[in-house]
Protein backbone atom coordinates (compact mmCIF):
# COMPACT_ATOMS: atom_id res chain seq x y z
CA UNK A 1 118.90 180.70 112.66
CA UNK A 2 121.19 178.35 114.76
CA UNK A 3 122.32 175.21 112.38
CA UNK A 4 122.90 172.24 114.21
CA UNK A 5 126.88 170.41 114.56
CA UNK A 6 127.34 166.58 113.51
CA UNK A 7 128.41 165.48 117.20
CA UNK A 8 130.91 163.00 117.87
CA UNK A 9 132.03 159.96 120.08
CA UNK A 10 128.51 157.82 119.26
CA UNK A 11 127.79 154.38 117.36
CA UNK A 12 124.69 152.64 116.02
CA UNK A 13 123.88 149.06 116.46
CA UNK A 14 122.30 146.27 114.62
CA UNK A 15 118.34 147.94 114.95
CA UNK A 16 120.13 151.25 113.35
CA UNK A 17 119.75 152.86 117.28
CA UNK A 18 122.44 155.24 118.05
CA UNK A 19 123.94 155.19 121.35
CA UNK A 20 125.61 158.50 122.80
CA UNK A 21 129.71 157.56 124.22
CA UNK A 22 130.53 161.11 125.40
CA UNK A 23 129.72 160.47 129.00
CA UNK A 24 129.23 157.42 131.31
CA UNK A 25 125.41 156.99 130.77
CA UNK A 26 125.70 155.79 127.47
CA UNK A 27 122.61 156.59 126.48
CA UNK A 28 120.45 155.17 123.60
CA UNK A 29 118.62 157.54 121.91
CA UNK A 30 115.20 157.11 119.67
CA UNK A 31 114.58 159.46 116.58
CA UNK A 32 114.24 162.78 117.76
CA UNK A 33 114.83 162.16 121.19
CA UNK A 34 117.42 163.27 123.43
CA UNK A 35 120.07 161.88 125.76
CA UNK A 36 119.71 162.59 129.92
CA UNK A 37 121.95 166.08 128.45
CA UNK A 38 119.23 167.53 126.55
CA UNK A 39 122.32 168.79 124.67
CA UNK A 40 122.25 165.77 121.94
CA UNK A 41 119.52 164.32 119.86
CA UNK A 42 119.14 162.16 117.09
CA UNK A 43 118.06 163.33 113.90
CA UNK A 44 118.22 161.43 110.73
CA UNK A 45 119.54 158.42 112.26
CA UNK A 46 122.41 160.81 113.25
CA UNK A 47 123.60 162.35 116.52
CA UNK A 48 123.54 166.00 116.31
CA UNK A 49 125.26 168.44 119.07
CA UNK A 50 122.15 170.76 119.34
CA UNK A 51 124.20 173.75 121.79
CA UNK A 52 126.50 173.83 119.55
CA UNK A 53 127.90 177.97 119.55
CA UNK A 54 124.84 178.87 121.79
CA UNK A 55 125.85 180.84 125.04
CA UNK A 56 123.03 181.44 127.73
CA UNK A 57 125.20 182.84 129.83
CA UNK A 58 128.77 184.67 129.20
CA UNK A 59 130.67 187.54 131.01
CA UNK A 60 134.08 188.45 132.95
CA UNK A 61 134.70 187.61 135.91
CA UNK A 62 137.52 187.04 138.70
CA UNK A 63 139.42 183.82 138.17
CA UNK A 64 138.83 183.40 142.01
CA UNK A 65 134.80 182.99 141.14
CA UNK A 66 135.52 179.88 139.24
CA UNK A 67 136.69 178.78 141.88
CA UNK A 68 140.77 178.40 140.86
CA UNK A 69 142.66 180.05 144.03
CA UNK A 70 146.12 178.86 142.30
CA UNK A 71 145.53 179.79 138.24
CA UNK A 72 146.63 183.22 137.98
CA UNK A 73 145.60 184.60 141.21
CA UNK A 74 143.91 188.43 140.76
CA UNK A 75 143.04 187.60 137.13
CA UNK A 76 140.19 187.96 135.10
CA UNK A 77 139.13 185.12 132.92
CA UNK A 78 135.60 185.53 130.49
CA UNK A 79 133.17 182.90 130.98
CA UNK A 80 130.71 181.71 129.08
CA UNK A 81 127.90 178.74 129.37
CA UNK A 82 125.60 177.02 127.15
CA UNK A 83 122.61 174.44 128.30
CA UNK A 84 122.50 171.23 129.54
CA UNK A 85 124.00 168.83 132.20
CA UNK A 86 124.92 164.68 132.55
CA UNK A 87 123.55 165.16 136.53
CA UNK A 88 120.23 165.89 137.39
CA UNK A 89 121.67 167.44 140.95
CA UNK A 90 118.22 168.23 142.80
CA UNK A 91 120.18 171.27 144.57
CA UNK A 92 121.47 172.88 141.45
CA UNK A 93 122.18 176.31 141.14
CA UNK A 94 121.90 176.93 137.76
CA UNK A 95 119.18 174.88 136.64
CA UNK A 96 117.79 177.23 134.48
CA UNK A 97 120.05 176.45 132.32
CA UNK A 98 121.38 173.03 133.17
CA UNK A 99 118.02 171.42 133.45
CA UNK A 100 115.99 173.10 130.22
CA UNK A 101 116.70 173.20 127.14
CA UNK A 102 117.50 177.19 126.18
CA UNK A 103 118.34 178.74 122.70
CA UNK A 104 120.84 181.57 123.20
CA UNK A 105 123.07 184.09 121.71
CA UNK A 106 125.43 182.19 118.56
CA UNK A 107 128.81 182.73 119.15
CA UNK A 108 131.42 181.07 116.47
CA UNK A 109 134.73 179.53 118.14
CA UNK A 110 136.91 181.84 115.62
CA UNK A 111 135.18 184.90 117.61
CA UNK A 112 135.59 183.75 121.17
CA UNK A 113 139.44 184.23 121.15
CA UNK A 114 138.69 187.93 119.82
CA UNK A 115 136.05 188.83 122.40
CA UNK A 116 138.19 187.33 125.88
CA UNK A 117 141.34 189.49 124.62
CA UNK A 118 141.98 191.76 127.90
CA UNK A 119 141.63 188.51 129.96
CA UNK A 120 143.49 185.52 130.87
CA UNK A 121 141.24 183.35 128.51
CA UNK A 122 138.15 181.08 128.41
CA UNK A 123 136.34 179.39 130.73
CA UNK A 124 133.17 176.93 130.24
CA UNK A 125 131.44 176.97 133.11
CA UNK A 126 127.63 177.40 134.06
CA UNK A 127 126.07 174.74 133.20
CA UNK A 128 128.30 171.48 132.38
CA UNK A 129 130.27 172.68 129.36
CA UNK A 130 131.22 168.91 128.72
CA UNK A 131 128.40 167.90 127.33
CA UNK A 132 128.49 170.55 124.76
CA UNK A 133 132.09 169.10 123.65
CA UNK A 134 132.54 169.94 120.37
CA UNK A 135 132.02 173.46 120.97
CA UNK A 136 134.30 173.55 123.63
CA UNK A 137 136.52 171.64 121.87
CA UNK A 138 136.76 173.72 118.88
CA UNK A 139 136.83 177.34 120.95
CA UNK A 140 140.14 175.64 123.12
CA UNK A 141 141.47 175.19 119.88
CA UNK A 142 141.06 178.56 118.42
CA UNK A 143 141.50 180.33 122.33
CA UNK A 144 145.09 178.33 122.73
CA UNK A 145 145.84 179.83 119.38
CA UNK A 146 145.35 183.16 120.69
CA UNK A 147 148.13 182.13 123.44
CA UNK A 148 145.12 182.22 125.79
CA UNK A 149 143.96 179.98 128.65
CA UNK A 150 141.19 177.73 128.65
CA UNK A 151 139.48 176.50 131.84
CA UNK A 152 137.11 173.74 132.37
CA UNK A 153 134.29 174.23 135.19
CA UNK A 154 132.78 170.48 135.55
CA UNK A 155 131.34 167.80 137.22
CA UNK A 156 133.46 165.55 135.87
CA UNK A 157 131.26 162.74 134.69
CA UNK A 158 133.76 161.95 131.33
CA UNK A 159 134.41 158.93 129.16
CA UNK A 160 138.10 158.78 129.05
CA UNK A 161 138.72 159.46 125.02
CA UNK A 162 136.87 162.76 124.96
CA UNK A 163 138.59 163.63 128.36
CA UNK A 164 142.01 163.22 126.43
CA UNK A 165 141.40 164.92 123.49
CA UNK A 166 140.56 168.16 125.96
CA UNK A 167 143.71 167.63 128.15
CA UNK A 168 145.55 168.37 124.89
CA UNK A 169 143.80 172.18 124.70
CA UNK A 170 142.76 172.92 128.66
CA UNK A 171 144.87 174.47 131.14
CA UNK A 172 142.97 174.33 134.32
CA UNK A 173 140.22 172.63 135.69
CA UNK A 174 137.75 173.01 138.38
CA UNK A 175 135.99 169.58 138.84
CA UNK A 176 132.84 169.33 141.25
CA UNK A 177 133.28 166.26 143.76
CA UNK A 178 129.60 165.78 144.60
CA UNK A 179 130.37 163.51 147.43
CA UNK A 180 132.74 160.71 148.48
CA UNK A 181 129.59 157.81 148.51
CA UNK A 182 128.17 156.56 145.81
CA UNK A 183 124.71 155.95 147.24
CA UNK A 184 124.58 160.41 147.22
CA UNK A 185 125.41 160.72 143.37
CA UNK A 186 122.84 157.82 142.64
CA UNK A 187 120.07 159.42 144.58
CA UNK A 188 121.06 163.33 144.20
CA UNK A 189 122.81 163.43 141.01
CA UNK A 190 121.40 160.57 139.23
CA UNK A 191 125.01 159.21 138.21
CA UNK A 192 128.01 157.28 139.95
CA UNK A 193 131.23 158.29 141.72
CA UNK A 194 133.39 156.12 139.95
CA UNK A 195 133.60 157.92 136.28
CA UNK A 196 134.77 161.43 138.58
CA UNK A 197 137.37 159.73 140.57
CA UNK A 198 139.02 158.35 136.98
CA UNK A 199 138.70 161.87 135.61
CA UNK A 200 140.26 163.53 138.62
CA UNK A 201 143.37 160.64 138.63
CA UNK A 202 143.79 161.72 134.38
CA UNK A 203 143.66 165.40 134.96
CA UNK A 204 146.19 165.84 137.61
CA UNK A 205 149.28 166.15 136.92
CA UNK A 206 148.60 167.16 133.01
CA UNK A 207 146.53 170.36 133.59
CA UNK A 208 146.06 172.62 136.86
CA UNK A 209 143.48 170.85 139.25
CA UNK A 210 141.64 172.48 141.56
CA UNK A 211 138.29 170.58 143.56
CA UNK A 212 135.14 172.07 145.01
CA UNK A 213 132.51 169.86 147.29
CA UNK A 214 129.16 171.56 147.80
CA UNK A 215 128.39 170.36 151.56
CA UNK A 216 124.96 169.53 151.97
CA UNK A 217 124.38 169.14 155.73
CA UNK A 218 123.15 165.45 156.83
CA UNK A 219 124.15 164.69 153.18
CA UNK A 220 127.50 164.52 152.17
CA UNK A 221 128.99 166.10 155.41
CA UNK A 222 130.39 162.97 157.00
CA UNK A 223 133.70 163.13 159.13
CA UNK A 224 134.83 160.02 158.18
CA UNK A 225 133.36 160.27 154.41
CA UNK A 226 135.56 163.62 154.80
CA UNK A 227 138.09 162.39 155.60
CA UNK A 228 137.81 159.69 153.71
CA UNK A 229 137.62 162.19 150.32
CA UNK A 230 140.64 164.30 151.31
CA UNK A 231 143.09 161.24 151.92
CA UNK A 232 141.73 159.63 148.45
CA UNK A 233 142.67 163.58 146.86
CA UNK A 234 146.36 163.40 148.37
CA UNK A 235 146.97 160.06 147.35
CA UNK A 236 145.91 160.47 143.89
CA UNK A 237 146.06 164.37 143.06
CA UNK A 238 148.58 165.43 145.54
CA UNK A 239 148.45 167.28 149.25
CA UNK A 240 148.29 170.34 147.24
CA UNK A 241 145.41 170.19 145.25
CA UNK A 242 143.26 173.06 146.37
CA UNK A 243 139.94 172.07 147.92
CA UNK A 244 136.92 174.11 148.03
CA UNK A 245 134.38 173.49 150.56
CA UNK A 246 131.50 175.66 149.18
CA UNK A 247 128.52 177.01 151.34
CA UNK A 248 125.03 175.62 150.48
CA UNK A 249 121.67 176.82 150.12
CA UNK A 250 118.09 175.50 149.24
CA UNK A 251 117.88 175.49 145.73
CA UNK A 252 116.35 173.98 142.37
CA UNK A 253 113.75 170.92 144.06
CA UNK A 254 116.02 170.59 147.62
CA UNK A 255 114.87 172.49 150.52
CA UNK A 256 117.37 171.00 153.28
CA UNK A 257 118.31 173.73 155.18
CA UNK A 258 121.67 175.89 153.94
CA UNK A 259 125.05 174.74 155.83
CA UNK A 260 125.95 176.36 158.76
CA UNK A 261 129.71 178.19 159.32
CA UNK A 262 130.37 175.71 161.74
CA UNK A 263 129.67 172.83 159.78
CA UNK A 264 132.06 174.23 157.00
CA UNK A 265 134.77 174.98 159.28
CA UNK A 266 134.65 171.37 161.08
CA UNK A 267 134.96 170.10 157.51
CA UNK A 268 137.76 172.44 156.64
CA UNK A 269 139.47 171.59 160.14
CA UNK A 270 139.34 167.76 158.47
CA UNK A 271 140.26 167.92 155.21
CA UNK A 272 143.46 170.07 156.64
CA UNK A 273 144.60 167.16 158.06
CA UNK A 274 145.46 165.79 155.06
CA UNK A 275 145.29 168.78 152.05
CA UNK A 276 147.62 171.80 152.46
CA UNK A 277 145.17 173.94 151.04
CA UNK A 278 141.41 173.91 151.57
CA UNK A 279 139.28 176.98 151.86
CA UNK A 280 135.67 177.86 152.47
CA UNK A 281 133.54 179.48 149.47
CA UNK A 282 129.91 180.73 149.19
CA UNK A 283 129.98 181.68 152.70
CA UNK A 284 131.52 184.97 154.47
CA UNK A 285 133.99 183.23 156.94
CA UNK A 286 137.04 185.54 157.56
CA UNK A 287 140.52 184.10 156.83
CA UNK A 288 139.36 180.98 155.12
CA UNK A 289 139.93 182.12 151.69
CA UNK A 290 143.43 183.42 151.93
CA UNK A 291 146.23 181.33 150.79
CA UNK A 292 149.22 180.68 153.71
CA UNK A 293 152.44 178.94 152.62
CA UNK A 294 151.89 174.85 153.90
CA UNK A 295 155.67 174.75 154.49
CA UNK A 296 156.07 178.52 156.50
CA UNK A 297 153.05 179.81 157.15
CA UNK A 298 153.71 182.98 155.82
CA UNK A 299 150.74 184.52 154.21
CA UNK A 300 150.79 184.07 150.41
CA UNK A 301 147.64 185.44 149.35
CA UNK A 302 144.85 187.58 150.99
CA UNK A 303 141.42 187.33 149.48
CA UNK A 304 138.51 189.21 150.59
CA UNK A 305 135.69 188.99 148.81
CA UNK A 306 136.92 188.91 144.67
CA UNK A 307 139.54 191.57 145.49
CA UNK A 308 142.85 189.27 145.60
CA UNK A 309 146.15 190.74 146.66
CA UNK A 310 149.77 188.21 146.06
CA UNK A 311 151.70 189.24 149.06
CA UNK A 312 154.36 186.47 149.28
CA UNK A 313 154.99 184.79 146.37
CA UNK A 314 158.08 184.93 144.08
CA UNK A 315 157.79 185.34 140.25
CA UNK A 316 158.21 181.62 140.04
CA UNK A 317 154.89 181.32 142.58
CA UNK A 318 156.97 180.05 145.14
CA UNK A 319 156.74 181.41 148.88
CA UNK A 320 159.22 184.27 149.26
CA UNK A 321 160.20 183.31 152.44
CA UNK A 322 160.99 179.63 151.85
CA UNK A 323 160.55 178.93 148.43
CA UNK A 324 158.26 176.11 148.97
CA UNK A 325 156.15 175.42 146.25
CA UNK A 326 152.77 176.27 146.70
CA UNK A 327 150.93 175.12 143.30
CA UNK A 328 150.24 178.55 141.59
CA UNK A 329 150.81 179.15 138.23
CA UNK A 330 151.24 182.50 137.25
């Protein structure tokens, strides 16, 4: 019998309503009802966090699946997921679970650290693991005591309190940049650009960053909007933030068709111009996973598929040849 978790970040005005802070929407929410999350609901005049230590979804998997190309290259990492999401992304690929409400298998934070020994660590992923937050807050916690990594698989769509109380635990994130227009997170998403950008500025340079952008062709494959989102990433993450231009294909409620090769490799050929390391994802392209040294060229690492051999990097994660600095940690 799963027992509900008093959440956190909410208040209650003058009419006794109580009104959800975790993420951007702010949402007010009537006795027994539930924010845009499904996550949280009110009970009791209280805001309850109803995933709390509920997994639908857990396993181990290659760090490189997350996707983090630079955190511990070669490594596994077990992930797990409970329900719920702040988006309502009509192309989701896990809306099973991001888009229903689904009771899982309990699992304490004191038990995660235990179960991910023989990994790297942790990471929330699946669905959006933020807007379960107390959980994840509370297995970091335990999982960093462990001397264990935590990663953080997300769209992004934060409040900036909650967001600083997890840079304190998380190592790495991967943060989904939906699109570099607002008018595409509005109409696809149901949410706003701003709130990710503000995350993405906080994050980098405190934890590892890494950035995926699902291209939907006619969608959020602009040149200029591109190029646009790649500058905006150097300027305010750094030219080597990794960016991950994943493959996509019809899914959830949007039937466009899937991107082509040649649409992902235009965009790669863009974002180049301005990133020192961008590679293609959900798509069989050869050489567009592997990482080559921005300063050299030598080859760094070679990726094909999940199976991930380092080939020129020091034990520092610089480039053998040149000791540039590429980003990894190891």
């Amino acid at each position: 019998m799963f027992s509900m978790q008093r959440a956190e970040y909410y208040s209650k005005n003058e009419k006794g309503e109580v009104k959800c802070l975790l993420c951007p929407h702010g949402c007010v929410i009537p006795e027994g009802g539930r924010g845009i999350c499904l996550a949280r609901v009110v009970e009791g005049g209280e805001l309850y966090a109803d995933a709390y230590d509920q997994l639908c979804s857990f396993g181990t998997d290659p760090v490189e699946k997350k996707p983090l190309y630079h955190f511990y290259p070669g490594q596994n990492i077990f992930s797990i997921g409970s329900w719920g999401c702040n988006f309502k992304c009509s192309f989701c690929q896990n809306w099973q679970i991001s888009q229903q409400e689904m009771h899982g298998r309990e699992m304490p934070p004191d038990c995660l650290a235990e179960v991910a020994e023989g990994s790297i660590g942790v990471a929330y992923t699946y669905a959006e693991p933020y807007v379960n937050f107390e959980y994840v807050r509370d297995c970091c916690r335990e999982v960093r005591a462990a001397g264990l990594k935590n990663v953080m698989v997300s769209n992004g769509y934060y409040n900036p309190e909650p967001l600083t109380e997890l840079l304190e635990y998380v190592d790495a994130f991967n943060i989904d940049l939906k699109a570099f227009n607002n008018s595409f997170y509005r109409e696809f998403c149901k949410g706003t650009i701003e709130p990710v950008l503000e995350t993405l500025k906080a994050i980098a340079g405190k934890a590892h960053l890494e950035i995926t952008t699902l291209l939907i062709p006619g969608q959020n494959d602009d040149p200029d909007d591109l190029a646009a989102q790649a500058e905006w990433i150097r300027d305010n993450c750094g030219a080597g933030t990794p960016l991950h231009l994943s493959g996509y294909f019809p899914s959830y409620k949007c039937d466009i068709p899937a991107t082509s090769a040649q649409d992902l490799l235009d965009a790669a050929k863009i974002c180049k111009e301005f990133l020192q390391h961008v590679y293609i994802g959900n798509i069989s392209i050869a050489d567009t996973q592997n990482t080559y040294c921005w300063k050299c060229g030598d080859l760094l690492v070679k990726r094909e598929g999940y199976f991930t051999e380092i080939r020129g990097l020091d034990e520092k994660g610089r480039c053998i040849s040149c000791e540039a600095e590429n980003g990894f940690v190891l």
